[in-house]
C-alpha atoms as a PDB file:
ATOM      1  CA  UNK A   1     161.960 -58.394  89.658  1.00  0.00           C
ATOM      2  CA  UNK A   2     165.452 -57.667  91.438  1.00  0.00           C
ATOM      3  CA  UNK A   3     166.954 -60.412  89.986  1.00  0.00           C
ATOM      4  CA  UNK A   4     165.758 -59.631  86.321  1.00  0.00           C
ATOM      5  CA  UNK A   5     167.356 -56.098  87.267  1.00  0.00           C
ATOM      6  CA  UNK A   6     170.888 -57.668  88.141  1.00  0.00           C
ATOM      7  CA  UNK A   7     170.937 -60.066  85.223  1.00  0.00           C
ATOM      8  CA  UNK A   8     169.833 -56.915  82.685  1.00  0.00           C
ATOM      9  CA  UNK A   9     173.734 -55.245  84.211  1.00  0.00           C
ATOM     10  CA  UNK A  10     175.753 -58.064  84.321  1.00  0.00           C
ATOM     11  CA  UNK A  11     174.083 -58.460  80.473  1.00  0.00           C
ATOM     12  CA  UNK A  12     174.958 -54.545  79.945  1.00  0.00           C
ATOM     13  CA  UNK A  13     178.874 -55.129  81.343  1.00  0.00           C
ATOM     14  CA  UNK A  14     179.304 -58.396  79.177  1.00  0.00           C
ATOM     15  CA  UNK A  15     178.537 -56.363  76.525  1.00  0.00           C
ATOM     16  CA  UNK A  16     180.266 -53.429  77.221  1.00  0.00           C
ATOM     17  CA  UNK A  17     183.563 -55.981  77.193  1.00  0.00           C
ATOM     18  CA  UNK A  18     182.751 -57.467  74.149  1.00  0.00           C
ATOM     19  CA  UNK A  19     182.853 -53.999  72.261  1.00  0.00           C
ATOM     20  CA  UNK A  20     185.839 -52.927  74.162  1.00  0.00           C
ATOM     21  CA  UNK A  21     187.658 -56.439  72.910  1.00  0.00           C
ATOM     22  CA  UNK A  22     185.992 -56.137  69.515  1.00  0.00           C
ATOM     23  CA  UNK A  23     187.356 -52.486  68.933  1.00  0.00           C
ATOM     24  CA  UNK A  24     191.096 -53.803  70.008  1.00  0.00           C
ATOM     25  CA  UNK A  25     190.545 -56.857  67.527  1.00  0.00           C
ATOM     26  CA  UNK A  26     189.204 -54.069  64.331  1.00  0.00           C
ATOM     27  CA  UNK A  27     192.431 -52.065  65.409  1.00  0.00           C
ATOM     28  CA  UNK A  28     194.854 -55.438  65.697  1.00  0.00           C
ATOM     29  CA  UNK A  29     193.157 -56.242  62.114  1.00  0.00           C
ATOM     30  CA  UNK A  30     193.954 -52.865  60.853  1.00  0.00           C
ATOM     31  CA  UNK A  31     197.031 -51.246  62.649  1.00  0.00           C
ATOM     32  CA  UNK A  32     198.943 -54.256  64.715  1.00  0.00           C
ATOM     33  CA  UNK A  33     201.572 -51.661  65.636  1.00  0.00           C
ATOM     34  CA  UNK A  34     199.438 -49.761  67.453  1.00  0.00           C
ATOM     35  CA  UNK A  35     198.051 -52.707  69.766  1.00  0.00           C
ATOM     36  CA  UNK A  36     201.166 -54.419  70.812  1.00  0.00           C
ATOM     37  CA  UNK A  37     202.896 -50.698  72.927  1.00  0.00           C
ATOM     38  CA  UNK A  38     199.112 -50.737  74.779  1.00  0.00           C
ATOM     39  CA  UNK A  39     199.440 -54.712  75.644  1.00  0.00           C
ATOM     40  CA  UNK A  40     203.189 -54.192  77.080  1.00  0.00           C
ATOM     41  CA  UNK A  41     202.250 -51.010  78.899  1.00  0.00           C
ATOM     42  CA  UNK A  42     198.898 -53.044  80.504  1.00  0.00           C
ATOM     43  CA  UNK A  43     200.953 -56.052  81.289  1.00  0.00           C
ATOM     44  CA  UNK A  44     203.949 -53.774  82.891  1.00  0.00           C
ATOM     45  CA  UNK A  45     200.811 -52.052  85.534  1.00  0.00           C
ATOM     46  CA  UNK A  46     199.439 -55.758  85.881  1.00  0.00           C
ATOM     47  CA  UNK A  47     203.195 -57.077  87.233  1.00  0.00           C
ATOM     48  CA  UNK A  48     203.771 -53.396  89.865  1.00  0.00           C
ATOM     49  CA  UNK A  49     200.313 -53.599  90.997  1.00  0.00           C
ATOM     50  CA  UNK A  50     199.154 -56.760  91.313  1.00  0.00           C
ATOM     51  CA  UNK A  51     201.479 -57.683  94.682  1.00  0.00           C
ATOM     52  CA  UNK A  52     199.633 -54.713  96.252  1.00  0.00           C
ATOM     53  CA  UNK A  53     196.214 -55.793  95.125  1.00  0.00           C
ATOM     54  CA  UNK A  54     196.851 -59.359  96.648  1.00  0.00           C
ATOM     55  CA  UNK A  55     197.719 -57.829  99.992  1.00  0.00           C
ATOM     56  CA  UNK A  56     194.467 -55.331  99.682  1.00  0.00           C
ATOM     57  CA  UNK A  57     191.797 -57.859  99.267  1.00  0.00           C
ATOM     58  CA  UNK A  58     193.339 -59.701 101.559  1.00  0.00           C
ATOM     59  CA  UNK A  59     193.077 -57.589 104.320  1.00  0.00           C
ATOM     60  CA  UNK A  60     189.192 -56.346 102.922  1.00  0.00           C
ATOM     61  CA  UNK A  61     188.420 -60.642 103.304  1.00  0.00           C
ATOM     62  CA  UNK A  62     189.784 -60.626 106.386  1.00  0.00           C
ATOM     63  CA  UNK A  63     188.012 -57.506 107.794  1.00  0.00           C
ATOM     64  CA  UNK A  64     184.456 -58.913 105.604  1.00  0.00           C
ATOM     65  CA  UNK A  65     185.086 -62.130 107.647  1.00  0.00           C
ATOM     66  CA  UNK A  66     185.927 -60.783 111.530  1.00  0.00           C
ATOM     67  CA  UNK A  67     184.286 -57.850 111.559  1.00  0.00           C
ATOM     68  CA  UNK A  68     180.583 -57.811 112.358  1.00  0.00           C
ATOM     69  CA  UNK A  69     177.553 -54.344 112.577  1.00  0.00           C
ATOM     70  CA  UNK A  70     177.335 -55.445 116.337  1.00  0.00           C
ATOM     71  CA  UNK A  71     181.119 -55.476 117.329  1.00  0.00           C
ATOM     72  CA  UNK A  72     181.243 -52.070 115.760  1.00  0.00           C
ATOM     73  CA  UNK A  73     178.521 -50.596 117.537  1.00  0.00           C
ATOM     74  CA  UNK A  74     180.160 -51.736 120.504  1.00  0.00           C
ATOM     75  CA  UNK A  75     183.008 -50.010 119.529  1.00  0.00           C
ATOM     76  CA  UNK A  76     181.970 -46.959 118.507  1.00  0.00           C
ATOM     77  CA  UNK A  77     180.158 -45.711 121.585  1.00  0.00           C
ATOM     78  CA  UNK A  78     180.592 -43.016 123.500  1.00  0.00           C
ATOM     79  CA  UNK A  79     182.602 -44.899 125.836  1.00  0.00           C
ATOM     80  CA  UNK A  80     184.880 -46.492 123.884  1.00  0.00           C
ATOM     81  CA  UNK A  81     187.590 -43.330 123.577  1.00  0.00           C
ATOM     82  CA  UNK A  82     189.542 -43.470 121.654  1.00  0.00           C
ATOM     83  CA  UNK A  83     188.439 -46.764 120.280  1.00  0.00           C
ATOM     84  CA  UNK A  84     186.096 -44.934 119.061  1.00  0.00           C
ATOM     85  CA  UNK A  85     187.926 -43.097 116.693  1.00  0.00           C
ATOM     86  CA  UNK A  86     190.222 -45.832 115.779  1.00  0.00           C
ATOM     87  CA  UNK A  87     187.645 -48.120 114.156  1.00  0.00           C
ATOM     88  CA  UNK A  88     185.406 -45.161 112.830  1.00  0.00           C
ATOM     89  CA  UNK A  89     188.674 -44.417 110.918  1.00  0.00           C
ATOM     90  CA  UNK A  90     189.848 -48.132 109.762  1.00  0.00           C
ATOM     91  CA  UNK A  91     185.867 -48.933 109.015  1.00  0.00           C
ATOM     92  CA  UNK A  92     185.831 -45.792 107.146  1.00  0.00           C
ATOM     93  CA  UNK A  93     188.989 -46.702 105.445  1.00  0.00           C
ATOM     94  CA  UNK A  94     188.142 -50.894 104.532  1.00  0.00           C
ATOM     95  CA  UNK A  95     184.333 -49.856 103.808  1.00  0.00           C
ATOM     96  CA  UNK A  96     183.662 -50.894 100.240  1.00  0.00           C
ATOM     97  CA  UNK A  97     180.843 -50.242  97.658  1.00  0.00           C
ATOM     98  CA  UNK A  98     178.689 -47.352  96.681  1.00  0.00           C
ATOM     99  CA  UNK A  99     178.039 -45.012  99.420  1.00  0.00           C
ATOM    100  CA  UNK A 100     174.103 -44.987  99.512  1.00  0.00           C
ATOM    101  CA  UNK A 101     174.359 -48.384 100.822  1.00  0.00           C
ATOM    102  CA  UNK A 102     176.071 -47.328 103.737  1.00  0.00           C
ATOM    103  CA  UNK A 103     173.449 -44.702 104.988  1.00  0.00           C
ATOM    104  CA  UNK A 104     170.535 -46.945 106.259  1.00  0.00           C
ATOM    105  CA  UNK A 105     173.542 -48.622 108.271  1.00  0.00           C
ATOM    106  CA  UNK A 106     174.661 -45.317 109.599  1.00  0.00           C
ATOM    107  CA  UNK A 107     171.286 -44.121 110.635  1.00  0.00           C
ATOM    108  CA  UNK A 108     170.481 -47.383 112.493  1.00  0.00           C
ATOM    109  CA  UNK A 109     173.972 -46.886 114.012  1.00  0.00           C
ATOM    110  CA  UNK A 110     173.534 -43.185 114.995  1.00  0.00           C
ATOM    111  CA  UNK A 111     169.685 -44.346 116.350  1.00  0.00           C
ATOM    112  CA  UNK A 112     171.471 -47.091 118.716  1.00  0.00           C
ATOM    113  CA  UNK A 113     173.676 -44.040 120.399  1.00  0.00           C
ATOM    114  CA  UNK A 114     176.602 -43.676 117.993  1.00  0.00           C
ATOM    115  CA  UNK A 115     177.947 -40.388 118.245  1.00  0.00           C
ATOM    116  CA  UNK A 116     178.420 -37.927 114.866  1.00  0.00           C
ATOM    117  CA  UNK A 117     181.548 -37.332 114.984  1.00  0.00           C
ATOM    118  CA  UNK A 118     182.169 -40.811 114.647  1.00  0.00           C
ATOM    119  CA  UNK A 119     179.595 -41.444 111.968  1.00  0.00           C
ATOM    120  CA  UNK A 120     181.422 -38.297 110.227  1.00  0.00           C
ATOM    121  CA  UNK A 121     184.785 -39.440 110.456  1.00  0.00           C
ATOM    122  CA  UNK A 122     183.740 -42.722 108.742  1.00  0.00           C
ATOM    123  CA  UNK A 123     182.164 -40.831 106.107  1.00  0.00           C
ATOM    124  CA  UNK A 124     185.378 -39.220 105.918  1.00  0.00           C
ATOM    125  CA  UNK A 125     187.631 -41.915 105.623  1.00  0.00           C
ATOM    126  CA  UNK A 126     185.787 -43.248 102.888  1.00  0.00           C
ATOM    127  CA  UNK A 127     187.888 -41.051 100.630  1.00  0.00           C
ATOM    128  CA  UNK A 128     190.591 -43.053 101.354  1.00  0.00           C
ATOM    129  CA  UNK A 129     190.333 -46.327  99.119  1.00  0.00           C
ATOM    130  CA  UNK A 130     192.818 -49.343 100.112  1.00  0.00           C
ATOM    131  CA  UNK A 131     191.947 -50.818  96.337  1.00  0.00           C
ATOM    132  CA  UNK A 132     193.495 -47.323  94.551  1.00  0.00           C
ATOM    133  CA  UNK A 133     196.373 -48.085  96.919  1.00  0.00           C
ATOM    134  CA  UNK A 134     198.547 -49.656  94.102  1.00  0.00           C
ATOM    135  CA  UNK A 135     197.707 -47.225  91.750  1.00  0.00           C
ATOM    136  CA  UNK A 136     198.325 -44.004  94.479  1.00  0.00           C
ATOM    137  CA  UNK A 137     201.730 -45.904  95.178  1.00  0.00           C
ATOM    138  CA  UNK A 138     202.586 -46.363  91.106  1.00  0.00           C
ATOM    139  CA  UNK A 139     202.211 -42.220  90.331  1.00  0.00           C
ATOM    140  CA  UNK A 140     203.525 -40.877  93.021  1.00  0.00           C
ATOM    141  CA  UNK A 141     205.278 -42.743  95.302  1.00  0.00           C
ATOM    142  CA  UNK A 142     205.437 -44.273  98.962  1.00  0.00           C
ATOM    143  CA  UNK A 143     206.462 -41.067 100.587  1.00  0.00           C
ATOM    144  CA  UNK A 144     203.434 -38.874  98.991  1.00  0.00           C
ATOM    145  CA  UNK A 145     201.143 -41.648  99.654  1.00  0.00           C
ATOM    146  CA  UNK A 146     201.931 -42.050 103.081  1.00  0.00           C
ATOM    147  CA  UNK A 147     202.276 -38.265 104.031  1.00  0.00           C
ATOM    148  CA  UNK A 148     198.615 -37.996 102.013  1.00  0.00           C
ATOM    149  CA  UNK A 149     197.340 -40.735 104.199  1.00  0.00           C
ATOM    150  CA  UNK A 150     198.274 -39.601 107.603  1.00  0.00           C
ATOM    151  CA  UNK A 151     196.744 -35.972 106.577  1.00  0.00           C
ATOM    152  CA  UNK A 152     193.384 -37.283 105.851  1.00  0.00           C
ATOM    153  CA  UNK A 153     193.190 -39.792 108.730  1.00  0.00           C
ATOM    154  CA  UNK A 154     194.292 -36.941 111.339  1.00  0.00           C
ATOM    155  CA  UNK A 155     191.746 -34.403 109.201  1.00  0.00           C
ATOM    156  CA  UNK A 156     188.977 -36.573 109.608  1.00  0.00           C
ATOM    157  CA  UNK A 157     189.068 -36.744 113.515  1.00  0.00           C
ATOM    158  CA  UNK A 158     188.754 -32.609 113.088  1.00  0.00           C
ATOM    159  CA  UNK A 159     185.794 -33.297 110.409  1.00  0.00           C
ATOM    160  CA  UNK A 160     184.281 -34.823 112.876  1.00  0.00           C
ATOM    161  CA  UNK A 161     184.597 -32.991 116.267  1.00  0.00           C
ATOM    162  CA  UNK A 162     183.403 -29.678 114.061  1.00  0.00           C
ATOM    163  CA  UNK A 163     180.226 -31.870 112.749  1.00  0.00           C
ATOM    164  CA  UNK A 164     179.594 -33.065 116.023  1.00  0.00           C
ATOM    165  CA  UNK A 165     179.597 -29.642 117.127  1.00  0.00           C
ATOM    166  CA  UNK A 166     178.177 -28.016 114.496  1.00  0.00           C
ATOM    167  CA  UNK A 167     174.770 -30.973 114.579  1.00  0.00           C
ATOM    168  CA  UNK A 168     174.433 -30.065 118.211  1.00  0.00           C
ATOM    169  CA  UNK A 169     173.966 -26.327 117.823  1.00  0.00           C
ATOM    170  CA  UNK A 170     171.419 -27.010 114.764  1.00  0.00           C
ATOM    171  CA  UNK A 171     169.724 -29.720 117.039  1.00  0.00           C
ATOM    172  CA  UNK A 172     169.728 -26.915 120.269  1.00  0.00           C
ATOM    173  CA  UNK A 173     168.359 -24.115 117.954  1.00  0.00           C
ATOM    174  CA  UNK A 174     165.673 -26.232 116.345  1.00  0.00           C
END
């Protein structure tokens, strides 16, 4: 049944290409001025971006590859410090997918003893997305991007100490 599920979207996204392709063909049939500025412009993103996006995946293989759920459980105890922080942040950061995937993994990690604030601050640092990178980089520029960066990593440790303390005093009252 799962399988006829994923075969029914990959069906729906193969056809969702093939309209997109067959409107550019109608408007190449009708209006080839207006399709060749759009091809240039994609191709122009394709050549800034696509050195970034090499380096990106990259790293997310790497970090798919090395990193394991019981190396960062043993890293995101209590007693790790501020190891602690560091790989709730950079797990938070490389994390991929849709975010409901990520919960039953949290709550079997907050169930073995990992603290909220970490659990937070990976929640947190979800908003930062290494695959937008190149396109973060393209509008606005290394300095905004870094400056942007830094903000939300150091914000995140402080969205996390005030969850932490915040789940504690609902826990204590209840």
């Amino acid at each position: 049944m799962n399988m006829k599920k994923q075969q029914k979207k990959s069906n729906k996204q193969w056809i969702f290409a093939l309209v997109v392709l067959s409107i550019y063909a109608s408007v190449y049939f009708f209006a080839p001025e207006k399709v060749l500025p759009i091809w240039v412009s994609f191709w122009k993103i394709i050549r800034q971006i696509a050195p970034i996006l090499l380096v990106v995946y990259l790293i997310m293989l790497l970090t798919n590859y090395f990193v394991d759920n019981q190396r960062l459980q043993k890293y995101m105890s209590e007693n790790a410090g501020y190891k602690a922080w560091g790989v709730s942040i950079l797990a938070g950061i490389i994390s991929v997918g849709p975010i409901y995937i990520w919960y039953p993994l949290l709550k079997d990690l907050q169930n073995k003893g990992v603290k909220d604030k970490y659990l937070a601050t990976f929640l947190y640092n979800r908003g930062i997305k290494l695959q937008w990178l190149p396109v973060l980089l393209l509008y606005f520029g290394w300095k905004y991007a870094v400056v942007l960066l830094i903000v939300m990593t150091i914000l995140s440790v402080f969205q996390g100490m005030l969850t932490e303390k915040l789940a504690s005093k609902i826990n204590s009252n209840s």
